[in-house]
Protein backbone atom coordinates (compact mmCIF):
# COMPACT_ATOMS: atom_id res chain seq x y z
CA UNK A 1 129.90 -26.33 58.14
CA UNK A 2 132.23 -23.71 59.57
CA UNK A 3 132.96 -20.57 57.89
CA UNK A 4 136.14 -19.54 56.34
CA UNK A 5 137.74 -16.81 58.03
CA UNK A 6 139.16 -14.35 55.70
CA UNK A 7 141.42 -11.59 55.97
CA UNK A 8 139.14 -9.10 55.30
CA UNK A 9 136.60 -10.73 58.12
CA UNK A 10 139.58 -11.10 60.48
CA UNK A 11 140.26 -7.03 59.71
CA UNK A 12 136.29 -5.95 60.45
CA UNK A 13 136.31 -8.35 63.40
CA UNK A 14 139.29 -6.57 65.31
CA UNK A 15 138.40 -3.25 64.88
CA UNK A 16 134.43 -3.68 65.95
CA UNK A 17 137.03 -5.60 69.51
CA UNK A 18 139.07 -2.46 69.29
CA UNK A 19 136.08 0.26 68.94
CA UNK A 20 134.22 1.03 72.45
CA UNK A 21 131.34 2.14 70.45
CA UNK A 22 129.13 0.91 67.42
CA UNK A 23 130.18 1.68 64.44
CA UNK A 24 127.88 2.44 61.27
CA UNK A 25 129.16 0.85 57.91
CA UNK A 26 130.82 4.34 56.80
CA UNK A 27 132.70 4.81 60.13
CA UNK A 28 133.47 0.99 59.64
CA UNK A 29 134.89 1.53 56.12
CA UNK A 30 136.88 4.85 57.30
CA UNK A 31 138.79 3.27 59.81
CA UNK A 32 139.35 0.20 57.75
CA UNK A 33 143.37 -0.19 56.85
CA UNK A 34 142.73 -2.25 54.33
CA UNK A 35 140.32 -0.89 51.06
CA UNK A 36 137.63 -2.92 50.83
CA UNK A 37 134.38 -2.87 48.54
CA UNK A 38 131.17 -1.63 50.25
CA UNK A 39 129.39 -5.06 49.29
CA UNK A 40 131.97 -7.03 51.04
CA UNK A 41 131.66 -5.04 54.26
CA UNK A 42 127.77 -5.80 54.09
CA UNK A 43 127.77 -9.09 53.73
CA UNK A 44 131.08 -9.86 56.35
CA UNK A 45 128.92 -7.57 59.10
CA UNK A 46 125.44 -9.73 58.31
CA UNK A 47 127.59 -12.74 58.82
CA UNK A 48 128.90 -11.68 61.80
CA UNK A 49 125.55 -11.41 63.13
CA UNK A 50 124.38 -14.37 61.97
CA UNK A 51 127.46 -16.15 63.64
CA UNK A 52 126.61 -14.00 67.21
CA UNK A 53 129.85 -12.44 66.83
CA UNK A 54 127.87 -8.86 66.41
CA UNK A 55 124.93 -7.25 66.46
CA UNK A 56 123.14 -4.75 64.67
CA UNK A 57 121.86 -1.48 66.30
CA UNK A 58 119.16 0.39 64.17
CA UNK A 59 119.34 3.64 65.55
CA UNK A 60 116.59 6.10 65.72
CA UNK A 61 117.96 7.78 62.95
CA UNK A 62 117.44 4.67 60.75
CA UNK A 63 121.21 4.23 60.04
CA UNK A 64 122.48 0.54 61.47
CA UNK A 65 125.29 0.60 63.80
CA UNK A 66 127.14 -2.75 64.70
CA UNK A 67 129.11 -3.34 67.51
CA UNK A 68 131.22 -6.65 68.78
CA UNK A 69 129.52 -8.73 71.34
CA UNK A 70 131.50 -8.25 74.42
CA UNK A 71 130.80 -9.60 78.34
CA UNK A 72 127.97 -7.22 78.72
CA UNK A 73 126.22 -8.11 75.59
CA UNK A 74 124.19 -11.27 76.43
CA UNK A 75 124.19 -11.94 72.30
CA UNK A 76 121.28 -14.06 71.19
CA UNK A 77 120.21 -13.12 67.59
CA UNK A 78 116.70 -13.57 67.98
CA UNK A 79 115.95 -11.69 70.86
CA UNK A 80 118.43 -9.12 71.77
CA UNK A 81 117.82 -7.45 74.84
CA UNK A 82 120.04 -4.48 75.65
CA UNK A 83 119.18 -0.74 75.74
CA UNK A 84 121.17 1.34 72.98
CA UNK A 85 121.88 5.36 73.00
CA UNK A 86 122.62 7.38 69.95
CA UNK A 87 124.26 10.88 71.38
CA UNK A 88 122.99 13.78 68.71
CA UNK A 89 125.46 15.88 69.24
CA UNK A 90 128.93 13.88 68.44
CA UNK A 91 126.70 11.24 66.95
CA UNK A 92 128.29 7.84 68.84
CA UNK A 93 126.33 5.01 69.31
CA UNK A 94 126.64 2.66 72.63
CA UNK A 95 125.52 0.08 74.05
CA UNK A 96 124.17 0.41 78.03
CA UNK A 97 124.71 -1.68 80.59
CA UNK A 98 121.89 -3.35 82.32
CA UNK A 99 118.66 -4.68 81.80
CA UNK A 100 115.48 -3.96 79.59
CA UNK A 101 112.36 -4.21 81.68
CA UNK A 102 109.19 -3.27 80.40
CA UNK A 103 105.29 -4.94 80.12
CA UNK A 104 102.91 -5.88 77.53
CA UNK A 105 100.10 -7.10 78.01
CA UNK A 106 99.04 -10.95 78.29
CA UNK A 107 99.24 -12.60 74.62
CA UNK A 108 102.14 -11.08 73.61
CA UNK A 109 105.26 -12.84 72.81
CA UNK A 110 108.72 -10.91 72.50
CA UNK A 111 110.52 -12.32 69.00
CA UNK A 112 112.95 -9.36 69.29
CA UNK A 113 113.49 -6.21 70.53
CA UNK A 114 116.09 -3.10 69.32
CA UNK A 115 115.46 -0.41 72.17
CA UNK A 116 117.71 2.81 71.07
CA UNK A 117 117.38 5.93 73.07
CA UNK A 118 118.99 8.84 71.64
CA UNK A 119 119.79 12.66 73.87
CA UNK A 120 123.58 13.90 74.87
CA UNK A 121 125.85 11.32 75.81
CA UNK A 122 128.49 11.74 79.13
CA UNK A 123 130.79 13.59 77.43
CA UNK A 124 128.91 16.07 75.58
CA UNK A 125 126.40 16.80 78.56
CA UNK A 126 129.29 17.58 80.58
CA UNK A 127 130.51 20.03 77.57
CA UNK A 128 127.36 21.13 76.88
């Protein structure tokens, strides 16, 4: 059965489009128009990812980030397979272009994966 789209799941929708970057669920609630309990965020970004309209980044900080799924993110919600990268210094989270490769060895099988590299973004390498 389809879902019912709110107004407050149409709002958290269009500004993870709008955002370039992953947002965590504090930067989500800041830029929020509309106030909006902290449960209801939760469970609007979870269903989100359920739906493949999202996914969730867990940082190496252990914070989750979520960010739309756009043309580069080939979205499956089992097995998610870009590379992430936290900047430490103005703290933005991205997703990378490209492909994951790695190798394990023979007998393992690769459920999911949630690759997040963290150092000094464009920007603040060029500042820096």
């Amino acid at each position: 059965m389809p879902r019912r789209k709110t107004k407050s799941q149409t709002a958290v929708i269009e500004l993870l489009q709008r955002e370039p970057n992953a947002l965590s669920h504090d930067g989500i609630t800041a830029k929020l128009e509309e106030e909006m309990d902290r449960v209801t965020i939760y469970r609007i970004l979870n269903r989100l990812v359920e739906d493949g309209l999202a996914h969730r980044i867990v940082a190496d900080d252990g914070r989750q980030y979520f960010a739309s799924c756009k043309q580069n993110c080939e979205h499956d919600h089992e097995a998610h397979g870009h590379l992430h990268f936290r900047c430490v210094v103005c703290d933005q989270v991205e997703c990378v272009p490209g492909d994951v490769n790695y190798h394990l060895p023979n007998g393992y099988q690769v459920d999911n994966s949630n690759i997040t590299l963290s150092g000094s973004c464009q920007a603040c390498s060029k500042n820096g």
